[in-house]
C-alpha atoms as a PDB file:
ATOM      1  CA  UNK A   1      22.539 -15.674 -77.307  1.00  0.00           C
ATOM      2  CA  UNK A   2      24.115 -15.400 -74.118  1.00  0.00           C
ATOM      3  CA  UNK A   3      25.544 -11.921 -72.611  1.00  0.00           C
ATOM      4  CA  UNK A   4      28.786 -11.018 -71.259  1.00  0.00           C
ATOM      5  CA  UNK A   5      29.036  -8.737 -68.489  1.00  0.00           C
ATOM      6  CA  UNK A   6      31.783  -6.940 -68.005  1.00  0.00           C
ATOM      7  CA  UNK A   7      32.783  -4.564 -64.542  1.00  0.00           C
ATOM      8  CA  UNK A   8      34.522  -1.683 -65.227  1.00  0.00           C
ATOM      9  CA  UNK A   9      36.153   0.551 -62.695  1.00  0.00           C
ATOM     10  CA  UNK A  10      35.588   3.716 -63.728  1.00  0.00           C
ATOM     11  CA  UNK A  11      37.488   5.744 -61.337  1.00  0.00           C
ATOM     12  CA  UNK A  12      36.609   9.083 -60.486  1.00  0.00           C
ATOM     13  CA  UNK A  13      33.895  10.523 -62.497  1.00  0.00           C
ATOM     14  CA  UNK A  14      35.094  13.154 -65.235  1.00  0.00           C
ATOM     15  CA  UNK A  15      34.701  16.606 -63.576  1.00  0.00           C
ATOM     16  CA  UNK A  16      34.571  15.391 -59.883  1.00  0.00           C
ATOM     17  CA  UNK A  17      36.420  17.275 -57.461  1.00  0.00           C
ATOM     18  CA  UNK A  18      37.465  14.629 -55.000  1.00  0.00           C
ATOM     19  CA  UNK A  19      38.460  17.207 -52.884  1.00  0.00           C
ATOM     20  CA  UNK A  20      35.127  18.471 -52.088  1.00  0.00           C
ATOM     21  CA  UNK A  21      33.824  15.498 -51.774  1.00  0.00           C
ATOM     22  CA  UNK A  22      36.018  14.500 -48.734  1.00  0.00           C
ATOM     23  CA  UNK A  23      35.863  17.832 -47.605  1.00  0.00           C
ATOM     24  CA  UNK A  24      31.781  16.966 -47.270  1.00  0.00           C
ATOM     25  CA  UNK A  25      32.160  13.848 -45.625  1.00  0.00           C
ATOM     26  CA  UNK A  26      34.853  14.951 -42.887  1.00  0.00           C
ATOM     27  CA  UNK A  27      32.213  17.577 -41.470  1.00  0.00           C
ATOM     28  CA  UNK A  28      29.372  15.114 -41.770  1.00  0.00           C
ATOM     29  CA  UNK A  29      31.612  12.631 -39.817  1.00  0.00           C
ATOM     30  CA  UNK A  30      32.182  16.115 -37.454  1.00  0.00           C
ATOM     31  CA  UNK A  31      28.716  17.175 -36.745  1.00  0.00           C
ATOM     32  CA  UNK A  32      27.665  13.835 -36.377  1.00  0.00           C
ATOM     33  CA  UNK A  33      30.153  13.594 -33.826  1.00  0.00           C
ATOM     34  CA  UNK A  34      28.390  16.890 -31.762  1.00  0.00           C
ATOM     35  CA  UNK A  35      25.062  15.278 -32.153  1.00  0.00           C
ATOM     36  CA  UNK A  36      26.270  12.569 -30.341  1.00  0.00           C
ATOM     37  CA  UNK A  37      28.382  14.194 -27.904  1.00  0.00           C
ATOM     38  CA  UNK A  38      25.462  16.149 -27.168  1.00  0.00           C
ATOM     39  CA  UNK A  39      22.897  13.301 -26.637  1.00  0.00           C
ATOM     40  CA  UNK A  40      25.349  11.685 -24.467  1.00  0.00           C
ATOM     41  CA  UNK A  41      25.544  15.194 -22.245  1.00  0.00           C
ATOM     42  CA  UNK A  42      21.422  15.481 -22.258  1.00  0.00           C
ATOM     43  CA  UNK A  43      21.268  11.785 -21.390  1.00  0.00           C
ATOM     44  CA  UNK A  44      23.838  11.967 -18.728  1.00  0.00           C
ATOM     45  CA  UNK A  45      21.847  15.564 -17.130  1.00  0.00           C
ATOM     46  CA  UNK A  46      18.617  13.278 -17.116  1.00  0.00           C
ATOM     47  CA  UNK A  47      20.062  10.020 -15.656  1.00  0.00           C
ATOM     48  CA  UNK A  48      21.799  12.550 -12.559  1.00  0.00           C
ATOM     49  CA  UNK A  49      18.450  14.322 -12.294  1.00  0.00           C
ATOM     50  CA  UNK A  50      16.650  11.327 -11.808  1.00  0.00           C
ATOM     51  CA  UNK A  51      18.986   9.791  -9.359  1.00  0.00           C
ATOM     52  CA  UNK A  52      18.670  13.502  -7.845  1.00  0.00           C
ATOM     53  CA  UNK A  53      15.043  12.947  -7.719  1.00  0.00           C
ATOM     54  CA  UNK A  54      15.357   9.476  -6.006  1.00  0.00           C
ATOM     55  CA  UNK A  55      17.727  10.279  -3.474  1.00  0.00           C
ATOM     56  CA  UNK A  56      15.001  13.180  -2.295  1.00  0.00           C
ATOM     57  CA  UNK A  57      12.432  10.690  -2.255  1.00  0.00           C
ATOM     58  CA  UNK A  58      14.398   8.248  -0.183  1.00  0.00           C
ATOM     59  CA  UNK A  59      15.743  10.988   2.090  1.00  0.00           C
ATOM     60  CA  UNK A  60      11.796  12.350   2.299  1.00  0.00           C
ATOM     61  CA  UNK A  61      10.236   9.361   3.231  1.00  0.00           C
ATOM     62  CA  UNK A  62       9.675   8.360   6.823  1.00  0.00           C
ATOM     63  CA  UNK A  63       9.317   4.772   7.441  1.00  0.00           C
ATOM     64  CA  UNK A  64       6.489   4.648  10.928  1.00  0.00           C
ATOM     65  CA  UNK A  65       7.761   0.602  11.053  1.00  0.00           C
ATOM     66  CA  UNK A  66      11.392   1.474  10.984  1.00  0.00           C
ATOM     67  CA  UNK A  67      11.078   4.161  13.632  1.00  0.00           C
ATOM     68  CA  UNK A  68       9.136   2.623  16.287  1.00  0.00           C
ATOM     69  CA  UNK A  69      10.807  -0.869  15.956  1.00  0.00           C
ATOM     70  CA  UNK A  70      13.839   1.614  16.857  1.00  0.00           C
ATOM     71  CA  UNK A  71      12.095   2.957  19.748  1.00  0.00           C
ATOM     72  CA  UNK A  72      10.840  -0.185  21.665  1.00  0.00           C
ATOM     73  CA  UNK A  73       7.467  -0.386  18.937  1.00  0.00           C
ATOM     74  CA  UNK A  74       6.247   2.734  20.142  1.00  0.00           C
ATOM     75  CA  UNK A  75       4.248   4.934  17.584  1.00  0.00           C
ATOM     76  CA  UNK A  76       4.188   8.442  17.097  1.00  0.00           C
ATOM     77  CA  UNK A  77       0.503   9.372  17.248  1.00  0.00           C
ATOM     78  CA  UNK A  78       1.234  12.383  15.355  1.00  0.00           C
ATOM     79  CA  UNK A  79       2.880  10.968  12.570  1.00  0.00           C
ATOM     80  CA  UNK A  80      -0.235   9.253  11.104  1.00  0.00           C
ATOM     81  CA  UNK A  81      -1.992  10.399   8.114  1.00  0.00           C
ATOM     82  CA  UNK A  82      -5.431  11.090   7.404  1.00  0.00           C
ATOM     83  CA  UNK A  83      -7.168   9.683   4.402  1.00  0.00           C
ATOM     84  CA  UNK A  84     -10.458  11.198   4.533  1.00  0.00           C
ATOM     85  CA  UNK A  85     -11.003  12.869   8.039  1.00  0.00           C
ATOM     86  CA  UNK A  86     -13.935  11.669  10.669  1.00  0.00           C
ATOM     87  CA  UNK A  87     -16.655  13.552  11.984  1.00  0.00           C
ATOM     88  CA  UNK A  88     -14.551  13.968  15.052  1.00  0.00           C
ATOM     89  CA  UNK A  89     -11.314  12.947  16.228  1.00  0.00           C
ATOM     90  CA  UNK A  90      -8.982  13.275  19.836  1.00  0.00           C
ATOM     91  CA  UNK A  91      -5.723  11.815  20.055  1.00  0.00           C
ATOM     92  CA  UNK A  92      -4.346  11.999  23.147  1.00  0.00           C
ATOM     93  CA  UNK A  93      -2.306  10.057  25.944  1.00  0.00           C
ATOM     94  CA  UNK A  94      -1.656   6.955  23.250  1.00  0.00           C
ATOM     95  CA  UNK A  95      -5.191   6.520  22.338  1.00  0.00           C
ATOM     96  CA  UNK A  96      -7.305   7.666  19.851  1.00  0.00           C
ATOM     97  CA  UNK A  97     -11.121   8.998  20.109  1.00  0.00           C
ATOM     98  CA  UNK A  98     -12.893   8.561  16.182  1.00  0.00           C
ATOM     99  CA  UNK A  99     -16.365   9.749  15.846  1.00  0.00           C
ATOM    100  CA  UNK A 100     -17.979   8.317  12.638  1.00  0.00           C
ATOM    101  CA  UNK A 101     -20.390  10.138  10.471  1.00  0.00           C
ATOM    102  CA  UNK A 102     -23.783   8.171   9.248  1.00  0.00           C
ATOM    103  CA  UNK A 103     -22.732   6.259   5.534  1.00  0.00           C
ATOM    104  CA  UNK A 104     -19.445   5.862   5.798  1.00  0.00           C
ATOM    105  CA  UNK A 105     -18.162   2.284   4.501  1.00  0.00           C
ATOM    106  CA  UNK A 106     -15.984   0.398   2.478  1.00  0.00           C
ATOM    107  CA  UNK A 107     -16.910  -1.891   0.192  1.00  0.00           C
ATOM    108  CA  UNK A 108     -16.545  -2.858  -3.473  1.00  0.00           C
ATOM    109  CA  UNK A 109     -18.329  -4.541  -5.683  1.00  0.00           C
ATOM    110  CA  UNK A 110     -19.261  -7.745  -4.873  1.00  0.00           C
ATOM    111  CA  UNK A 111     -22.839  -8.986  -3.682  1.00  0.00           C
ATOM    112  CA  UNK A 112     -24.617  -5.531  -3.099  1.00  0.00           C
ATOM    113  CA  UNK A 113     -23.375  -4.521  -6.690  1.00  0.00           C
ATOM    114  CA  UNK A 114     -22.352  -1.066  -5.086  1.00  0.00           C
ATOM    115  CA  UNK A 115     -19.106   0.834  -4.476  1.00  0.00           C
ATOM    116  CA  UNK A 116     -18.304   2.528  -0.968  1.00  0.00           C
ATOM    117  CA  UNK A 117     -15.255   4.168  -0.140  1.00  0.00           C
ATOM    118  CA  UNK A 118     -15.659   7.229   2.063  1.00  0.00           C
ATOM    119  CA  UNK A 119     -14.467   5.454   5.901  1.00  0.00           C
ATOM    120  CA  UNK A 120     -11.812   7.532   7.521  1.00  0.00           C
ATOM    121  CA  UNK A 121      -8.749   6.025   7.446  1.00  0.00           C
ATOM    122  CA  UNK A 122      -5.871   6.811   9.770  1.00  0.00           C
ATOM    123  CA  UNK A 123      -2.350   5.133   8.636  1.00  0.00           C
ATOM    124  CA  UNK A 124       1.299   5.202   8.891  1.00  0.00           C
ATOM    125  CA  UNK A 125       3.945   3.898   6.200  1.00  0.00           C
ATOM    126  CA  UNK A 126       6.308   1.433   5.310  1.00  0.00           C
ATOM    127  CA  UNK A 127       8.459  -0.368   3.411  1.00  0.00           C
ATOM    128  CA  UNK A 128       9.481  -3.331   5.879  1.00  0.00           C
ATOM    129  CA  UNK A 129       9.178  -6.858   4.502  1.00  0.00           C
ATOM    130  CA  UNK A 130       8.552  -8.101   7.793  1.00  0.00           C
ATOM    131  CA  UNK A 131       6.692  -6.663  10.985  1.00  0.00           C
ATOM    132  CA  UNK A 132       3.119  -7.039  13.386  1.00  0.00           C
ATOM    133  CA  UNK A 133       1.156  -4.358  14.349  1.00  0.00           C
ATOM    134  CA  UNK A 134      -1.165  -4.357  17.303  1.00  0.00           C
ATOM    135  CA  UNK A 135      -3.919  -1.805  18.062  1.00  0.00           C
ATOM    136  CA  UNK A 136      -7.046  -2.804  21.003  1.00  0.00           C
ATOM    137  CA  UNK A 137     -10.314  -1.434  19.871  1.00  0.00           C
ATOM    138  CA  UNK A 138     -13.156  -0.160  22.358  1.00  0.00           C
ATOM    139  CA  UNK A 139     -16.197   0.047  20.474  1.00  0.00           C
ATOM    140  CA  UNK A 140     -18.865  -0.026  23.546  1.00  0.00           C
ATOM    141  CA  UNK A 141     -20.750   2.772  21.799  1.00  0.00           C
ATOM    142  CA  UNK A 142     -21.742   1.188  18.727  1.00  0.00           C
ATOM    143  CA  UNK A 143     -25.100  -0.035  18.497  1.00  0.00           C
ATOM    144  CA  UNK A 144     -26.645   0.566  15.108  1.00  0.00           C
ATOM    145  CA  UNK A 145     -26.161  -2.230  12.175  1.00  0.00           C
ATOM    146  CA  UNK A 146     -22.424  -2.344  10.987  1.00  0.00           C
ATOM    147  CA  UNK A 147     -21.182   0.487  13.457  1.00  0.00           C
ATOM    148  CA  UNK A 148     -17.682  -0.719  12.887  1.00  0.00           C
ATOM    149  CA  UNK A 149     -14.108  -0.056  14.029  1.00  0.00           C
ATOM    150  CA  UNK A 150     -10.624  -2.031  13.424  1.00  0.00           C
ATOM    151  CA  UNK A 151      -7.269  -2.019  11.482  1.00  0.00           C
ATOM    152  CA  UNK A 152      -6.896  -1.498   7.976  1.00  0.00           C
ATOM    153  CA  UNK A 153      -4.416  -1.677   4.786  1.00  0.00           C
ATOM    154  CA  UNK A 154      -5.539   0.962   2.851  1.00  0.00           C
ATOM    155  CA  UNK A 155      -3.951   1.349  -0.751  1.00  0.00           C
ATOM    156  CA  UNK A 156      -6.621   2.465  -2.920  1.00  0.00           C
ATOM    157  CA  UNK A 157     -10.434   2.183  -3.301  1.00  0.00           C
ATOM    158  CA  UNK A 158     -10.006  -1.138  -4.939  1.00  0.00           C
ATOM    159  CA  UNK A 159      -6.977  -2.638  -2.785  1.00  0.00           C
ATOM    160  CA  UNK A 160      -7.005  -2.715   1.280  1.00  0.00           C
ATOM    161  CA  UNK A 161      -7.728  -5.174   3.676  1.00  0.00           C
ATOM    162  CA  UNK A 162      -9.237  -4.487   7.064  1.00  0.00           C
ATOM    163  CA  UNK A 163     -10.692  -6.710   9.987  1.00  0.00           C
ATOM    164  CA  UNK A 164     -12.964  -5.498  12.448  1.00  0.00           C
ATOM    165  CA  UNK A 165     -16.150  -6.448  14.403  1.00  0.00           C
ATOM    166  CA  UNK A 166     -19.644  -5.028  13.176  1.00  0.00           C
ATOM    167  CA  UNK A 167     -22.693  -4.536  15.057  1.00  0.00           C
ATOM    168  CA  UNK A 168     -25.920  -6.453  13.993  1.00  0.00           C
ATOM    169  CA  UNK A 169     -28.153  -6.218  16.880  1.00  0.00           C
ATOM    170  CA  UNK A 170     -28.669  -6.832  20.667  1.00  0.00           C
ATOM    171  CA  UNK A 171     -28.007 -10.552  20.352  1.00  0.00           C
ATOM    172  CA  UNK A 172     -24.704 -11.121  18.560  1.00  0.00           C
ATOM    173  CA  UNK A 173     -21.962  -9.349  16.106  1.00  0.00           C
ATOM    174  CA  UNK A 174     -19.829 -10.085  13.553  1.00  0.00           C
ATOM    175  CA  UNK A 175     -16.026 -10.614  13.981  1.00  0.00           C
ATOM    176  CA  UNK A 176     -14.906 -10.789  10.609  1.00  0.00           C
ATOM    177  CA  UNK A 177     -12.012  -9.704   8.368  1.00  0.00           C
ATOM    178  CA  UNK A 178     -12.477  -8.323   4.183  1.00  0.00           C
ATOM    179  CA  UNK A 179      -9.744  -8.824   1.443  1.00  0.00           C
ATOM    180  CA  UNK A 180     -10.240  -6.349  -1.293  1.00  0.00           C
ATOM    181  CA  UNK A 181      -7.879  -7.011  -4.140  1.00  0.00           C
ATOM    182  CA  UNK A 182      -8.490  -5.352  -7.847  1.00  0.00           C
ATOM    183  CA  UNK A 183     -12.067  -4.611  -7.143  1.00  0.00           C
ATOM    184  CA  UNK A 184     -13.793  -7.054  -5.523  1.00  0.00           C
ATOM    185  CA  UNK A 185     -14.116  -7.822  -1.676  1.00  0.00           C
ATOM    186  CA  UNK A 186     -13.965 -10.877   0.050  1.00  0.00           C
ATOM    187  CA  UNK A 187     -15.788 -10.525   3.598  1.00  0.00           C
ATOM    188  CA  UNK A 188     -15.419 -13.508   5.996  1.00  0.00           C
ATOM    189  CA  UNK A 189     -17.199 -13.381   9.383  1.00  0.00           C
ATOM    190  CA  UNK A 190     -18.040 -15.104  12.147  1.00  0.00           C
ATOM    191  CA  UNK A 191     -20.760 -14.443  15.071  1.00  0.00           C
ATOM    192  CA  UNK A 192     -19.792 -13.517  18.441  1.00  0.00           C
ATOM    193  CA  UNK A 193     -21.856 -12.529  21.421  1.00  0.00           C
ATOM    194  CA  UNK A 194     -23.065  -8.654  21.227  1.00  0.00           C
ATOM    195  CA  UNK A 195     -21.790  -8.166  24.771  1.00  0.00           C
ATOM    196  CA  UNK A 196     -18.297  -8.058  23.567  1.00  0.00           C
ATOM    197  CA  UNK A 197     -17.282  -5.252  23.516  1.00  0.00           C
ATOM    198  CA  UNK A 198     -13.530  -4.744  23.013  1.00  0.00           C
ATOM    199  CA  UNK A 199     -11.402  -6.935  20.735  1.00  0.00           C
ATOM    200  CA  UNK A 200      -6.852  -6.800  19.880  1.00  0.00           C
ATOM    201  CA  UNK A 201      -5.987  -7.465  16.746  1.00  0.00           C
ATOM    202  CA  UNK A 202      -2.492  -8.142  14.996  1.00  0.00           C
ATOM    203  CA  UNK A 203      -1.746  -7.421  11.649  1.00  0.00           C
ATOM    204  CA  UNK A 204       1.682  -9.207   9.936  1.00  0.00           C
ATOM    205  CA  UNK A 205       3.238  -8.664   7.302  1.00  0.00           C
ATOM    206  CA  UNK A 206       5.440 -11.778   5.072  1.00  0.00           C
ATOM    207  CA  UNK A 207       6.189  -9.735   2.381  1.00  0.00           C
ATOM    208  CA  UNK A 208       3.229  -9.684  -0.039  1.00  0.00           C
ATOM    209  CA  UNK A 209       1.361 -11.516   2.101  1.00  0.00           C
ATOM    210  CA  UNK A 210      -0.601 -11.013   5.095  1.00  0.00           C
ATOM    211  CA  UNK A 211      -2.120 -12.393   8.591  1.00  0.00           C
ATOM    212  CA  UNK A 212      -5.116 -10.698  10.477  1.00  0.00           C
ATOM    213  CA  UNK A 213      -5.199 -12.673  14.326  1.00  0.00           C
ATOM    214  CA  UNK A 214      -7.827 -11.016  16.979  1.00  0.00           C
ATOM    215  CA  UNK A 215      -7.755 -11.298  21.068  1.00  0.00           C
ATOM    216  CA  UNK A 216      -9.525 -10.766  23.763  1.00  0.00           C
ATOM    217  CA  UNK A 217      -6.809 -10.329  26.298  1.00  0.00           C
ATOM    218  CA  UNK A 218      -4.274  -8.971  24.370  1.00  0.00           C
ATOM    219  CA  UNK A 219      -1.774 -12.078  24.322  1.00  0.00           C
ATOM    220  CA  UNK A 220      -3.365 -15.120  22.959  1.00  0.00           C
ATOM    221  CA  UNK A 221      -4.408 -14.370  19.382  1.00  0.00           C
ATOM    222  CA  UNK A 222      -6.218 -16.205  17.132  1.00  0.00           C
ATOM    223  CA  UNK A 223      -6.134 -16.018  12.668  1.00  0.00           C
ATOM    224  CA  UNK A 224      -8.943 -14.350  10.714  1.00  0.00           C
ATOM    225  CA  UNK A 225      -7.394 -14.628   7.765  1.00  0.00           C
ATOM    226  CA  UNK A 226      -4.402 -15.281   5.643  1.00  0.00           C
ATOM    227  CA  UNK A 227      -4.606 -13.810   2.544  1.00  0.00           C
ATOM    228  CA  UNK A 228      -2.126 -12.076  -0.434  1.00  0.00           C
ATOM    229  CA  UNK A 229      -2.624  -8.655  -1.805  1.00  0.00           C
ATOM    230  CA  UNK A 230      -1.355  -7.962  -5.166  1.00  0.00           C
ATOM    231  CA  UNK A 231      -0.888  -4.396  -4.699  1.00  0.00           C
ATOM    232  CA  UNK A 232       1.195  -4.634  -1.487  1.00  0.00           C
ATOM    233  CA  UNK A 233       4.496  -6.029  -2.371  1.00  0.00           C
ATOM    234  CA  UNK A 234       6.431  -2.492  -2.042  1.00  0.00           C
ATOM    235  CA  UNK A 235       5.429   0.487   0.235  1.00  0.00           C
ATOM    236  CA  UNK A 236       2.345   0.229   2.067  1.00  0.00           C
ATOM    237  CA  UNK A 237      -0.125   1.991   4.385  1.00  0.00           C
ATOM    238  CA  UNK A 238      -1.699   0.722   6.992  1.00  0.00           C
ATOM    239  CA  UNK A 239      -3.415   1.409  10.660  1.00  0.00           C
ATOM    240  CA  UNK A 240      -6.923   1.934  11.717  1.00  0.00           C
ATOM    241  CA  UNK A 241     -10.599   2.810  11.083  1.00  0.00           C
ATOM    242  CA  UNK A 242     -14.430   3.299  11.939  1.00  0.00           C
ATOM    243  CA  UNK A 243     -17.587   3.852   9.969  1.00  0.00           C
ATOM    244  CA  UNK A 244     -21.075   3.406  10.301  1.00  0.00           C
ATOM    245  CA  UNK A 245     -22.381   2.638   6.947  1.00  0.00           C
ATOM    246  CA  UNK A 246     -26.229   3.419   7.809  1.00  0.00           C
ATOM    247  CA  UNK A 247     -27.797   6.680   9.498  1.00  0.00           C
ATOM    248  CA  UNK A 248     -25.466   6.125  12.883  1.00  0.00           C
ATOM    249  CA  UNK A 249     -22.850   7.504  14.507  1.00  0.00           C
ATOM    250  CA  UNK A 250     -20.535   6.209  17.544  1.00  0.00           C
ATOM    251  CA  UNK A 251     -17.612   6.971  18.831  1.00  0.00           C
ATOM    252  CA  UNK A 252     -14.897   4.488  18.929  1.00  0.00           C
ATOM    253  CA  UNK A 253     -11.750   4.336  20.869  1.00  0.00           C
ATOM    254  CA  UNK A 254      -7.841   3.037  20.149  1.00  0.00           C
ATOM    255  CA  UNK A 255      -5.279   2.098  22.354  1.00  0.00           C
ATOM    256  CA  UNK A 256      -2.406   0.175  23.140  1.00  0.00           C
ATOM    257  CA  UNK A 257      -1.010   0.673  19.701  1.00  0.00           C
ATOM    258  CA  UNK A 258       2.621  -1.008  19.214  1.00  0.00           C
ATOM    259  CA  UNK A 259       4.901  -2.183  16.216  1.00  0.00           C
ATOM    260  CA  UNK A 260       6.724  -5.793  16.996  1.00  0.00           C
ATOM    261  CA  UNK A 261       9.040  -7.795  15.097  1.00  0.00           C
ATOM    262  CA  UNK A 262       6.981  -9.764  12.617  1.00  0.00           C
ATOM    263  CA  UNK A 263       4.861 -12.235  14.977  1.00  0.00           C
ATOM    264  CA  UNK A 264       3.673 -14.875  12.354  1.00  0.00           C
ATOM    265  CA  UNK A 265       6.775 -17.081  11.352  1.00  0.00           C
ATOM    266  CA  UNK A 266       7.556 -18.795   8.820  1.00  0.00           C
ATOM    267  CA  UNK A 267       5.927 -21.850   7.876  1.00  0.00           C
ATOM    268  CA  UNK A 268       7.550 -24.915   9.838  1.00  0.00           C
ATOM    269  CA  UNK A 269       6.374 -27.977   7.642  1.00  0.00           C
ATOM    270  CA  UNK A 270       6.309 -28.107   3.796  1.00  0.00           C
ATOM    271  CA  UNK A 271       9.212 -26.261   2.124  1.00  0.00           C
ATOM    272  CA  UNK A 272       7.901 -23.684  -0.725  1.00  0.00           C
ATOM    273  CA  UNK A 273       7.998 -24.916  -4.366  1.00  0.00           C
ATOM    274  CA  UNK A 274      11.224 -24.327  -5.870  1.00  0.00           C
END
């Protein structure tokens, strides 16, 4: 047998005061509005506190790049920052004495299986796209294996990129450049005669990628390396170093430093993917 079903409107229960119960919901609908207003005040004290915070930050930071390119590419010595000090440093008349202390390196990871990050790093900041920097290294002193001395990107102990040339003994030298991205490093080197003993370098800047070029005179360059750092698409650090990653010790010196417009151009033949 089938049922019927039948709706009923029943109206207002028997003993309900209607009264009360809009009375209830017009201050639930009230407070409710507070809460809200209120969450919309808190959120609108964080969001100006933040942009606060960012202004300061922007209005603290000192871009080296932006500052010298304004002032013919000259650098302000003084500006640079340490990270992690030498045994001995002079900076004076636009060049800079470093005295390394025996074991100092960097290196990470890959072939010797061992981590070393204790060189002394000395680096200005940026957040230019585009830009060359140019330092001439002496480095007549060193004469122990992998006495060392040239520019650097230093971002972390597992991201930076430096070229340099390292001592090996009295008959030649490496001139060589490492890529260090998440970890690993990527050391690429060639031998040059162990007489030499003074070499320019430019480092340039694309955007998140990068060009090491060396020199001997100080005008016609030639690349090391080409290479992309994923860590180094915003603000960067970058400048110069020296170690000597056995028991040695030398003293290397730094001239001639200079910011340029960016000196490695755009690529002339195939047109990037689209």
């Amino acid at each position: 047998m089938s049922k019927k079903i039948i709706a009923v409107n029943a109206g207002p229960r028997k003993g309900w005061n209607t009264n009360i119960h809009f009375q209830f919901n017009g201050q639930y609908k009230q407070n409710m509005k507070k809460q809200l207003f209120s969450f919309l005040c808190i959120g609108l004290m964080l969001t100006a506190c933040g942009q606060q915070n960012k202004q300061e930050t922007t209005m603290d930071f000192v871009d080296n790049v932006k500052v010298a390119l304004s002032d013919s590419g000259h650098i302000d010595l003084d500006s640079l920052q340490w990270t992690r000090e030498p045994a001995a440093c002079e900076i004076k008349n636009d060049t800079i004495h470093i005295t390394t202390a025996p074991k100092t390196d960097l290196w990470q990871r890959t072939y010797y299986h061992f981590q070393n990050d204790n060189a002394p790093v000395l680096q200005m900041k940026t957040r230019e796209k585009f830009f060359s920097f140019v330092v001439k290294t002496d480095f007549t002193e060193s004469h122990h294996r992998f006495d060392q001395c040239g520019i650097v990107m230093y971002l972390d102990s597992e991201n930076w990129l430096k070229g340099s040339v390292e001592y090996e003994n009295e008959a030649f030298q490496h001139l060589g450049s490492v890529a260090t991205n998440n970890g690993y490093s990527d050391w690429a080197t060639t031998a040059i005669p162990a007489d030499v003993k003074t070499m320019w370098y430019r480092f340039s800047r694309r955007e998140d990628d990068y060009c090491i070029e060396c020199s001997q005179n100080g005008v016609d360059f030639s690349q090391m390396r080409i290479c992309h750092m994923y860590s180094a698409a915003e603000e960067i650090q970058f400048g110069i170093y020296a170690c000597s990653p056995e028991e040695s010790s030398f003293t290397a010196l730094f001239s001639d430093l200079k910011i340029t417009e960016c000196a490695w151009k755009a690529h002339d033949g195939q047109q990037p993917d689209a």
